[in-house]
N, C-alpha and C. Protein backbone atom coordinates (compact mmCIF):
# COMPACT_ATOMS: atom_id res chain seq x y z
N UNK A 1 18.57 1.95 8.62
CA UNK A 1 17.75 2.94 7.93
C UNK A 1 16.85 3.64 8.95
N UNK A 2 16.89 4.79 9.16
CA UNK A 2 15.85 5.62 9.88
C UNK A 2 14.36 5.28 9.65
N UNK A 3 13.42 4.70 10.51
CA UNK A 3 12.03 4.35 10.13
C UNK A 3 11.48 5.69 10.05
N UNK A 4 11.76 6.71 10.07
CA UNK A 4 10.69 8.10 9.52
C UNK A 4 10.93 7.94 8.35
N UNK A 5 11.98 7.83 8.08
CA UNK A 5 12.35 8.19 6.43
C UNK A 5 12.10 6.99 5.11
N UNK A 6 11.45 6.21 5.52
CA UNK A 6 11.08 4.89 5.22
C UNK A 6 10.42 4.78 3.83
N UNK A 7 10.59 4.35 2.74
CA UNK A 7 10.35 4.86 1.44
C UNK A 7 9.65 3.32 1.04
N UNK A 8 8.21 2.74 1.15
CA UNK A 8 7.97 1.36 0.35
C UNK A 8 7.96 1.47 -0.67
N UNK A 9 8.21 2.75 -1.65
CA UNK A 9 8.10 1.59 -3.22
C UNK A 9 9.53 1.75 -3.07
N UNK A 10 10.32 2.21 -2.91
CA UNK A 10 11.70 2.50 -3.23
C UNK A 10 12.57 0.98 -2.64
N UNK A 11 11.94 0.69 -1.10
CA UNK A 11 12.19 -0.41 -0.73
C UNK A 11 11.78 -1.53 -1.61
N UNK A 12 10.34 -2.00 -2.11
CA UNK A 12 9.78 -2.90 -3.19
C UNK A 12 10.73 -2.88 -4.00
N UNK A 13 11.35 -1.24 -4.56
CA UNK A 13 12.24 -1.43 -6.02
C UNK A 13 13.40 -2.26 -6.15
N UNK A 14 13.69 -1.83 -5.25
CA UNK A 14 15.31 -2.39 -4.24
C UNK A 14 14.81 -3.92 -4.33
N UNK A 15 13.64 -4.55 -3.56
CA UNK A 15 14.01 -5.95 -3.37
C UNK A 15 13.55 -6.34 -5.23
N UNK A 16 13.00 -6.07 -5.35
CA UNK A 16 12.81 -6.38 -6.86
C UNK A 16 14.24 -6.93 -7.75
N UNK A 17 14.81 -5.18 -7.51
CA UNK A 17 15.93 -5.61 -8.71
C UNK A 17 17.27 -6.06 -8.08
N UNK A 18 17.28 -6.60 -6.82
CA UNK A 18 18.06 -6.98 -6.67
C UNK A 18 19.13 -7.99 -7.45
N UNK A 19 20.35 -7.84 -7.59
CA UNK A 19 20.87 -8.87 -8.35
C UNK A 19 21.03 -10.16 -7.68
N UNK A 20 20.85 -10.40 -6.14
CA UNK A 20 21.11 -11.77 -5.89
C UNK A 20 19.79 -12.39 -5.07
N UNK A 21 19.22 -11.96 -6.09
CA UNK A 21 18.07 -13.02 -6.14
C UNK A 21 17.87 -14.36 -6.87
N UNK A 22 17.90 -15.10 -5.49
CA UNK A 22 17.82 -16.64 -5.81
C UNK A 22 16.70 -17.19 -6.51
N UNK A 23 16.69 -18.29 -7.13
CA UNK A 23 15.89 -18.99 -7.56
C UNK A 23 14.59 -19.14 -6.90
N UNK A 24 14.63 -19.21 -5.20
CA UNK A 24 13.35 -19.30 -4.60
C UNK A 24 12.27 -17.73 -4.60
N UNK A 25 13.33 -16.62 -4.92
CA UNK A 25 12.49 -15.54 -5.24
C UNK A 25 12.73 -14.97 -6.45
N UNK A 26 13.02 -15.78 -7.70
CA UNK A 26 12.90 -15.22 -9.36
C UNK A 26 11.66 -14.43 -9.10
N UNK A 27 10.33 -14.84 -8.86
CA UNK A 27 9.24 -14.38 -9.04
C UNK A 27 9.57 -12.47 -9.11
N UNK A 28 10.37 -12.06 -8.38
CA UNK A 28 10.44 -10.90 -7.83
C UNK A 28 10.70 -9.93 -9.41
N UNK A 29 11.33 -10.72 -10.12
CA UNK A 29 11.80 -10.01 -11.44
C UNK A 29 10.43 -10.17 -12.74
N UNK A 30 9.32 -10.72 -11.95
CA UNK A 30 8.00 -10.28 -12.91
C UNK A 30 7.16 -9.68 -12.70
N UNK A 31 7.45 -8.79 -11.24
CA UNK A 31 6.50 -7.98 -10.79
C UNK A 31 5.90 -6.65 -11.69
N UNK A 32 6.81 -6.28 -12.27
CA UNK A 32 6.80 -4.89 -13.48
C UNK A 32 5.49 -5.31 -14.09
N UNK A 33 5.49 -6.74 -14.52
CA UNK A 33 4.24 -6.87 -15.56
C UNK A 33 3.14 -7.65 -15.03
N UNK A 34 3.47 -8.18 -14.01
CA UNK A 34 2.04 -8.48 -13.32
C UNK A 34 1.64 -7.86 -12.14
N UNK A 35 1.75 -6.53 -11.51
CA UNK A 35 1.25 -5.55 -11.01
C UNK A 35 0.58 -4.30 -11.98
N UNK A 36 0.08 -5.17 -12.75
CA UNK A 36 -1.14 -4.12 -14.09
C UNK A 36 -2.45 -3.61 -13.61
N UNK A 37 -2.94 -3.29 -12.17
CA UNK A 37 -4.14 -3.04 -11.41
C UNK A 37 -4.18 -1.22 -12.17
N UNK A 38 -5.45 -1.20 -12.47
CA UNK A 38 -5.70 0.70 -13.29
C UNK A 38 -6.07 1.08 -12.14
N UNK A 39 -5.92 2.35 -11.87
CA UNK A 39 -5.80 3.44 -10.86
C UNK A 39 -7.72 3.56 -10.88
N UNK A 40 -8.00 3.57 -12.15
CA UNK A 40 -9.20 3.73 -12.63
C UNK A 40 -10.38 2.79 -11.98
N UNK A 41 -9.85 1.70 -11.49
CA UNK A 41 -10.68 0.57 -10.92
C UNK A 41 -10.37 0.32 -9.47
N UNK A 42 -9.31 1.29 -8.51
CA UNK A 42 -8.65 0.63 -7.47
C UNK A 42 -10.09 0.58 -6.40
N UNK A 43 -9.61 -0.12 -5.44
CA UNK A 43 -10.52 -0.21 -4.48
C UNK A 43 -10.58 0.85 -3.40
N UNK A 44 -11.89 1.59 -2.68
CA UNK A 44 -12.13 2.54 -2.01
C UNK A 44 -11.52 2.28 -0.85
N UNK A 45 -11.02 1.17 -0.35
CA UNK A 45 -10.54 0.33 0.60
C UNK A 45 -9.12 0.79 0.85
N UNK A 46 -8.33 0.36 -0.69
CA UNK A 46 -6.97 1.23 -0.35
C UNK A 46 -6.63 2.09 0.48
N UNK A 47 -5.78 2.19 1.85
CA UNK A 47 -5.24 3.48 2.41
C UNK A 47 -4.19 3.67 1.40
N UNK A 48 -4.07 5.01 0.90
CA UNK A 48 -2.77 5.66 0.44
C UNK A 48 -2.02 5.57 0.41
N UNK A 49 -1.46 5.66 -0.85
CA UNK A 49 -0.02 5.10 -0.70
C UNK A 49 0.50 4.52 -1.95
N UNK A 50 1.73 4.13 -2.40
CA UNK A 50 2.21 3.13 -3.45
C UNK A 50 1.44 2.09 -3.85
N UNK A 51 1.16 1.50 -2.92
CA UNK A 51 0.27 0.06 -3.25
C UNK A 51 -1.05 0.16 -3.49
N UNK A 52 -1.63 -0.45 -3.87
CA UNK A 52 -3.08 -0.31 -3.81
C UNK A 52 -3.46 -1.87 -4.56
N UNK A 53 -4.68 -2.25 -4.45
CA UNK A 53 -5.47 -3.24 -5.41
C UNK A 53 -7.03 -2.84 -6.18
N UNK A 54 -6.57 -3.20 -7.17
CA UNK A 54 -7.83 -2.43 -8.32
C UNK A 54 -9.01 -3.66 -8.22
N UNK A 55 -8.81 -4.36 -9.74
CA UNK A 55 -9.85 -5.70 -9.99
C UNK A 55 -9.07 -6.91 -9.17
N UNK A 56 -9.39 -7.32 -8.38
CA UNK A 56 -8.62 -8.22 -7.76
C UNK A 56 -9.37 -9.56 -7.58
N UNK A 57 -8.65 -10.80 -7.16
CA UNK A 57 -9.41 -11.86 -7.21
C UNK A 57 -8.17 -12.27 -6.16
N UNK A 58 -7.55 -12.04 -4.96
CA UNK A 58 -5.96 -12.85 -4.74
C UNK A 58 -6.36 -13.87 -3.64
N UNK A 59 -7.59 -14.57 -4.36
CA UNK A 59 -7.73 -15.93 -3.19
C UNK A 59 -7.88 -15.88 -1.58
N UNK A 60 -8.04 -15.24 -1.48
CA UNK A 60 -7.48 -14.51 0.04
C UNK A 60 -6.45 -14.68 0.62
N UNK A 61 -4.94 -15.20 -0.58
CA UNK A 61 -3.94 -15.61 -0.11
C UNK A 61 -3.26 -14.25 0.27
N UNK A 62 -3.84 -12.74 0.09
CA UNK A 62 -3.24 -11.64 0.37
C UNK A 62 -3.06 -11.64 1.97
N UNK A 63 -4.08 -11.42 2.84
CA UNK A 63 -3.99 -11.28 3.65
C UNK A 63 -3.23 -12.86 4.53
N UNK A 64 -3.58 -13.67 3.89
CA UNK A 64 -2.15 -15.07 4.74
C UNK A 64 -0.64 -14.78 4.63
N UNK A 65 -0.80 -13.79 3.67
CA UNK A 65 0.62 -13.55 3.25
C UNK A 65 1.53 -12.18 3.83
N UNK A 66 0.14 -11.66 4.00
CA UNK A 66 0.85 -10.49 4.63
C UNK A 66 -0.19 -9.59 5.49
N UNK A 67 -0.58 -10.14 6.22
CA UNK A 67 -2.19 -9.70 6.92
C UNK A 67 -1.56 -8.27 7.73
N UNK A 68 -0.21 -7.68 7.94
CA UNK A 68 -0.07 -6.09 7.92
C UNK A 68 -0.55 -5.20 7.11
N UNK A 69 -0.92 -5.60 5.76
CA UNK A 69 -0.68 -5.36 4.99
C UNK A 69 -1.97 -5.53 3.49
N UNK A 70 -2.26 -6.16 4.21
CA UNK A 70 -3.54 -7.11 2.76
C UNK A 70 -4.91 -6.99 3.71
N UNK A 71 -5.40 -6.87 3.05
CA UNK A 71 -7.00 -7.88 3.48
C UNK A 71 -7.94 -7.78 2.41
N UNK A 72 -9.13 -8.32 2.39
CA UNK A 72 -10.38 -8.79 1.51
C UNK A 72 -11.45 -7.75 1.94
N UNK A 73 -12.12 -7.09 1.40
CA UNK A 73 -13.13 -6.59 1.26
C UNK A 73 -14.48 -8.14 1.32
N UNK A 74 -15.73 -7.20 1.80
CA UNK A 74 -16.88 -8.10 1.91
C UNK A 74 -17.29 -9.19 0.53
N UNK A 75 -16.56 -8.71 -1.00
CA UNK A 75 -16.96 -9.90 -2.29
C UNK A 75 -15.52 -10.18 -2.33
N UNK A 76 -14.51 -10.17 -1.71
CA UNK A 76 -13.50 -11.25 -1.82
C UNK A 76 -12.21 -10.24 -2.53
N UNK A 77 -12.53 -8.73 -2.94
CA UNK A 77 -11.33 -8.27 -3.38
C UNK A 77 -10.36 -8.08 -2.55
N UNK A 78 -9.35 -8.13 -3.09
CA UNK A 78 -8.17 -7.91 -2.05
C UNK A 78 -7.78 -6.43 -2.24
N UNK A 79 -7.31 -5.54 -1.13
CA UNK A 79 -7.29 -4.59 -1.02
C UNK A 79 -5.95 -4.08 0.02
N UNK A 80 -5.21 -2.95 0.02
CA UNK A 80 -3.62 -2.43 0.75
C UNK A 80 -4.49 -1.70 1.89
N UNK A 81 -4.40 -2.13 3.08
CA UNK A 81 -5.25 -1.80 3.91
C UNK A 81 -4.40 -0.70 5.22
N UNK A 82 -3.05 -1.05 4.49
CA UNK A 82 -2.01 -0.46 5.40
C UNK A 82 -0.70 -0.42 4.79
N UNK A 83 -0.10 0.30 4.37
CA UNK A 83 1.07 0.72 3.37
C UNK A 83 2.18 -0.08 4.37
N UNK A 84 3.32 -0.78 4.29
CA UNK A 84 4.06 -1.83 4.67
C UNK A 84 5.31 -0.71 5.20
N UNK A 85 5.75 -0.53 6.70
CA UNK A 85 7.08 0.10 7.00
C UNK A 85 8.21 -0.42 7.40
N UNK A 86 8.59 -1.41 6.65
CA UNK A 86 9.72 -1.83 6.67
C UNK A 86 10.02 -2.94 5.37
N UNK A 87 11.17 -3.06 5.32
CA UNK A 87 11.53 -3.84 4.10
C UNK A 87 10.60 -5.39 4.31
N UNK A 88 11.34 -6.32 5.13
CA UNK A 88 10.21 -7.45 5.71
C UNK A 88 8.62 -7.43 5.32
N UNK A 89 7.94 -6.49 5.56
CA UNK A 89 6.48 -6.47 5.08
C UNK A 89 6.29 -5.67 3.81
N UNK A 90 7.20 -5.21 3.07
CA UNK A 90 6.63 -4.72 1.95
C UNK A 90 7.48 -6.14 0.87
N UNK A 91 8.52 -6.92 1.39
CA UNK A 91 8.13 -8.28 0.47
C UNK A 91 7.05 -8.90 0.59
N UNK A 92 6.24 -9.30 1.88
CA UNK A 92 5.41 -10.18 1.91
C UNK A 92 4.54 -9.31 1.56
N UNK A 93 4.32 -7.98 1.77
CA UNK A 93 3.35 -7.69 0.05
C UNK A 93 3.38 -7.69 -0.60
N UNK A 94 4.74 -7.27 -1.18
CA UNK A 94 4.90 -7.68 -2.76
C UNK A 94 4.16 -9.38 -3.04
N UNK A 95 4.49 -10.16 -1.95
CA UNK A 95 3.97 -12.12 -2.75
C UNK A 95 2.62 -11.43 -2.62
N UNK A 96 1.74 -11.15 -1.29
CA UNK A 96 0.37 -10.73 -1.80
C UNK A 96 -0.08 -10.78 -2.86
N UNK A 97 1.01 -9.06 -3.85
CA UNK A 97 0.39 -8.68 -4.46
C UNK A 97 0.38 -9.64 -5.99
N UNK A 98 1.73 -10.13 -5.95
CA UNK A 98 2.11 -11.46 -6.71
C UNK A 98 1.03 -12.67 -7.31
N UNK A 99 0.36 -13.05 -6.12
CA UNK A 99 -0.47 -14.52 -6.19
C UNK A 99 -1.86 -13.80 -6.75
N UNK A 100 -2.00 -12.55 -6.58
CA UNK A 100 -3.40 -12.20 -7.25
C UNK A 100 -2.90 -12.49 -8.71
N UNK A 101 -4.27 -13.41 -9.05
CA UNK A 101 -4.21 -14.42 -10.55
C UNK A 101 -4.75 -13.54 -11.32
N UNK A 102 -5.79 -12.01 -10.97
CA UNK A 102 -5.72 -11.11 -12.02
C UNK A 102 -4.98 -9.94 -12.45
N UNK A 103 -3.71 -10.32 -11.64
CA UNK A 103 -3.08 -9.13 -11.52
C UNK A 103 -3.51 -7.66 -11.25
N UNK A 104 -4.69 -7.72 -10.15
CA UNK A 104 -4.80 -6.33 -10.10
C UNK A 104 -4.64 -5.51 -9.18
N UNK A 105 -3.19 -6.02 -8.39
CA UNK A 105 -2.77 -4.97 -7.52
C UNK A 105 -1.61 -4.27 -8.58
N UNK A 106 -1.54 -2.84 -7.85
CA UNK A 106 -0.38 -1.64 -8.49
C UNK A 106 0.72 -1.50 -7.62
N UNK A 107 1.43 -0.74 -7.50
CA UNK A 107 2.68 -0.14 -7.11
C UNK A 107 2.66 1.56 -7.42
N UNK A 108 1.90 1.77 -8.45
CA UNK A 108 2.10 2.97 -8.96
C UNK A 108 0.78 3.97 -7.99
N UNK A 109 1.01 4.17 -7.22
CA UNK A 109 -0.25 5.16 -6.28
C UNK A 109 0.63 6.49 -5.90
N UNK A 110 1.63 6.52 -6.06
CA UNK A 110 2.41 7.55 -5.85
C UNK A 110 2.45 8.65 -7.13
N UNK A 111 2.15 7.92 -8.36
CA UNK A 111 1.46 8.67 -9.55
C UNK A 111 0.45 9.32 -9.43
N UNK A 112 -0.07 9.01 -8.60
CA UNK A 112 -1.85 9.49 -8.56
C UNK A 112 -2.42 9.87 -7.47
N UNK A 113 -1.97 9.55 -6.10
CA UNK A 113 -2.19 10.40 -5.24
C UNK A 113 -1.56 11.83 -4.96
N UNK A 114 -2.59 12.43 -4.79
CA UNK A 114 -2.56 13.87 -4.20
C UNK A 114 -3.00 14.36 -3.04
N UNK A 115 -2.15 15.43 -2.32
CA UNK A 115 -2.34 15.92 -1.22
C UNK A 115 -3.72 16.49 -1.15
N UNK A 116 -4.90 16.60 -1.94
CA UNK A 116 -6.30 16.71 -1.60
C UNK A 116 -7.04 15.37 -1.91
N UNK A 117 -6.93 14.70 -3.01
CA UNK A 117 -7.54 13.14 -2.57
C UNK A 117 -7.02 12.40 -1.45
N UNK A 118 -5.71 12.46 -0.91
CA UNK A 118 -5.61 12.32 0.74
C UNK A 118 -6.57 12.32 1.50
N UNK A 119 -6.49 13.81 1.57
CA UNK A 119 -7.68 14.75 2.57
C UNK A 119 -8.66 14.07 2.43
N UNK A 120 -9.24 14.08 1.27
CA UNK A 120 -10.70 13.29 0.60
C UNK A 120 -10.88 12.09 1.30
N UNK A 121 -10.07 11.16 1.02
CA UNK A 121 -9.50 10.11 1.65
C UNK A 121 -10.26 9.63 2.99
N UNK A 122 -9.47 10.55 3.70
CA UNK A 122 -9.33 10.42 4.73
C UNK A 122 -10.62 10.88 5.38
N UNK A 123 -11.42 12.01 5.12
CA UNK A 123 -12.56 12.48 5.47
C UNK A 123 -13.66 11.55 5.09
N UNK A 124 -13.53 10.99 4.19
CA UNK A 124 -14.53 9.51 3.63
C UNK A 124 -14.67 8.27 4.64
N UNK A 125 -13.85 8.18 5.21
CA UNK A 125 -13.21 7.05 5.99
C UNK A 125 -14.36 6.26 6.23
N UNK A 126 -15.39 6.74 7.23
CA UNK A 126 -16.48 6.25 8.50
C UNK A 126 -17.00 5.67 7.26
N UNK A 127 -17.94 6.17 5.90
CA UNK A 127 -18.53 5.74 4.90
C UNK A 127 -18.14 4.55 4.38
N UNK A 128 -16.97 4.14 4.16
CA UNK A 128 -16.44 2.75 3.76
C UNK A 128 -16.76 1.62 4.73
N UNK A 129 -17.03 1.98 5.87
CA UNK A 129 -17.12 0.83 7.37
C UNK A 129 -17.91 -0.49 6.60
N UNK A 130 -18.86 -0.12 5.72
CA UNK A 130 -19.48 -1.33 5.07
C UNK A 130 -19.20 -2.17 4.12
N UNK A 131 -17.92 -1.74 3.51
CA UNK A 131 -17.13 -2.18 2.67
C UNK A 131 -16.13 -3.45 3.43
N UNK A 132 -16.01 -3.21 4.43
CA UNK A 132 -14.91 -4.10 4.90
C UNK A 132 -15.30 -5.35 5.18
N UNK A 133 -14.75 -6.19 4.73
CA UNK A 133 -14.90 -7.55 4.92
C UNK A 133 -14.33 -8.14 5.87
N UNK A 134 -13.30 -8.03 6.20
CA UNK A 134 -12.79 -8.62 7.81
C UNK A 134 -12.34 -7.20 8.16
N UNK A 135 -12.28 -7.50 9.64
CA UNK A 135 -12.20 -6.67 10.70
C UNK A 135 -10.29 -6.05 10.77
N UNK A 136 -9.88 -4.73 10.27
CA UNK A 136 -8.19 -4.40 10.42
C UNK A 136 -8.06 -3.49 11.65
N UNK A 137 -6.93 -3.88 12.31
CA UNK A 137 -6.44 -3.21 13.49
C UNK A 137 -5.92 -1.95 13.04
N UNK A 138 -6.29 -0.71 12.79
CA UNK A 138 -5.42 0.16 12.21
C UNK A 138 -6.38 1.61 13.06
N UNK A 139 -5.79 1.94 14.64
CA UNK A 139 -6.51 2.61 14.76
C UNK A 139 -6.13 4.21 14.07
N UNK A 140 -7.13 5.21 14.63
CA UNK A 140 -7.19 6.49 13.83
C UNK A 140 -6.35 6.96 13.61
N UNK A 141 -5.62 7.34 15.39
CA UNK A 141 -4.39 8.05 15.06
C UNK A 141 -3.07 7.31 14.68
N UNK A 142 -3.12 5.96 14.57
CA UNK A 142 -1.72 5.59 13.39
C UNK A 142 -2.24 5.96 12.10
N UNK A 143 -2.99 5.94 12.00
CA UNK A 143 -3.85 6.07 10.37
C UNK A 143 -3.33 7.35 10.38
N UNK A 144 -3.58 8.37 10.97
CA UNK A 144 -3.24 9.62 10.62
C UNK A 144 -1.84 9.88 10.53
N UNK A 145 -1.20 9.16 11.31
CA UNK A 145 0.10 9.80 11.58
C UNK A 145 0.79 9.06 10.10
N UNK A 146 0.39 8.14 9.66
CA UNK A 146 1.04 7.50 7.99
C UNK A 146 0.34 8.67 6.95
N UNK A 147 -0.67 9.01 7.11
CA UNK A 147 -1.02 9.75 6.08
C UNK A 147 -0.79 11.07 6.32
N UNK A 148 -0.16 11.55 7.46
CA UNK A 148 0.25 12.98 7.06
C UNK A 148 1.71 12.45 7.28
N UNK A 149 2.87 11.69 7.04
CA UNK A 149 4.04 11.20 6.76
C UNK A 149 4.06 10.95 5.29
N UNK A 150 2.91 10.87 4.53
CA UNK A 150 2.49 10.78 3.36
C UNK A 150 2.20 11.77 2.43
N UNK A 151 1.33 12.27 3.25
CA UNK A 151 1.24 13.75 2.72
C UNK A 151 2.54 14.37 2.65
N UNK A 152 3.29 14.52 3.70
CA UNK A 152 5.13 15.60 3.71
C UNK A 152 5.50 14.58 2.53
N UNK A 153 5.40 13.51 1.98
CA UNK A 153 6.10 12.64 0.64
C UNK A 153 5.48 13.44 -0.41
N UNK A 154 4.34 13.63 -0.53
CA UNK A 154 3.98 14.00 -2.04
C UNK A 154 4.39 15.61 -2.13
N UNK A 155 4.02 15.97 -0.74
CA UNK A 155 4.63 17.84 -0.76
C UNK A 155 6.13 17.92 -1.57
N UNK A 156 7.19 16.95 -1.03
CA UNK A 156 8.63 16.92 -1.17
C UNK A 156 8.97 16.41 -2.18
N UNK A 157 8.51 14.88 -1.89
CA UNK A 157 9.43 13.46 -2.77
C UNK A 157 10.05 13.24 -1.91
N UNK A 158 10.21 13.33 -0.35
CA UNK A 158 10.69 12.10 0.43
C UNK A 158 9.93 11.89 1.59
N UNK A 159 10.16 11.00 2.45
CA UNK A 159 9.93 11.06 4.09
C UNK A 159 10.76 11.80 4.80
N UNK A 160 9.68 11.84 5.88
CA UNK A 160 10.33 13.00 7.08
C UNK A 160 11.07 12.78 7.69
N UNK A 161 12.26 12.71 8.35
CA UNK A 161 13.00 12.33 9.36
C UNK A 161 12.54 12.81 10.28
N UNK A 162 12.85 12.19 11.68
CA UNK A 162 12.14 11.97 13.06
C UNK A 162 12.35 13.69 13.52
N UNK A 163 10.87 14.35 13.93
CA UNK A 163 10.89 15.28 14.47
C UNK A 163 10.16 16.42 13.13
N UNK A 164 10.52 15.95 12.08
CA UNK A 164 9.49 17.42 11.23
C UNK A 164 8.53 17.20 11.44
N UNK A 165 7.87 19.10 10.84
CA UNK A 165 6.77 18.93 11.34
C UNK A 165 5.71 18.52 10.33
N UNK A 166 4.76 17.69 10.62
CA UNK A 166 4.12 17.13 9.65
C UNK A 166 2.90 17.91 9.20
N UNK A 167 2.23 17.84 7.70
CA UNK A 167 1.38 18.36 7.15
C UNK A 167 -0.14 17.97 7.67
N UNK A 168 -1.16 19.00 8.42
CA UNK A 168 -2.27 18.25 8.64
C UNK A 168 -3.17 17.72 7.76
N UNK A 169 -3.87 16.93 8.06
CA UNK A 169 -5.00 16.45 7.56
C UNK A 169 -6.01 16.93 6.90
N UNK A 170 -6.49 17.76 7.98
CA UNK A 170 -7.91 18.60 8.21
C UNK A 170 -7.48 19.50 7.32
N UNK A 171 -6.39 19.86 6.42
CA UNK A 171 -6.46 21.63 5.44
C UNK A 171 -7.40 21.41 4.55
């Protein structure tokens, strides 16, 4: 699979419904109803994207599980701190998002993000610094370069293949 063109919920969907899923990952076929997190409650923390975590409580087993991918805010919510690019880390977010006992991580952010709450987003950034509870490696310009690969997704409905040109930030 081309990593520009790299699709995580589509990948999530895929491992989800897979039909030969074993017994050690049934779990995968209850994700539909226990990824119930409201858009309405998600955390400011979320980077963009499919995933996100709303009311959360996930033990801090998010980030053991997938510390690409997860981490805790300063009162213990768990929060998508980095949208997962490859199949491999968007299962071990999916368990992340799994073991939260209030079910309040989503999948559905692709409903609700828009190419100006992006922007918003993204211009907010420095303001959240106090929000964070442990320390994520995610410097600026990868940050940017996922969220305007993000941005060309919501413009289209797909990813870019290697070489378009991508939508800025700053419009």
């Amino acid at each position: 699979m081309d990593g520009h063109r790299f699709d995580p919920l589509l990948s999530a969907r895929r491992q989800a419904g897979a039909s030969s899923i074993g017994t050690e990952q049934s779990w995968l076929n209850e994700l539909p109803t226990c990824l119930t997190g409201r858009w309405e409650d998600r955390n400011p923390l979320n980077v963009p994207g499919p995933f996100y975590g709303a009311e959360t409580d996930d033990c801090m087993d998010g980030p053991i599980c997938a510390p690409e991918t997860h981490a805790c805010d300063h009162d213990g919510r768990g929060y998508v701190w980095r949208q997962p690019t490859d199949d491999a880390p968007v299962l071990r977010t999916l368990v992340g998002m799994y073991l939260d006992p209030f079910c309040g991580f989503a999948w559905d952010g692709n409903d609700h993000w828009t190419t100006t709450l992006v922007r918003e987003w993204w211009s907010a950034r420095a303001g959240r610094a106090d929000l964070i509870g442990e320390p994520v490696d995610y410097p600026d310009a990868e940050m940017a370069y996922d969220l305007r690969r993000y941005l060309y997704f919501l413009d289209t409905g797909r990813y870019p293949a290697a070489g378009v040109l991508l939508p800025d930030l700053w419009s």
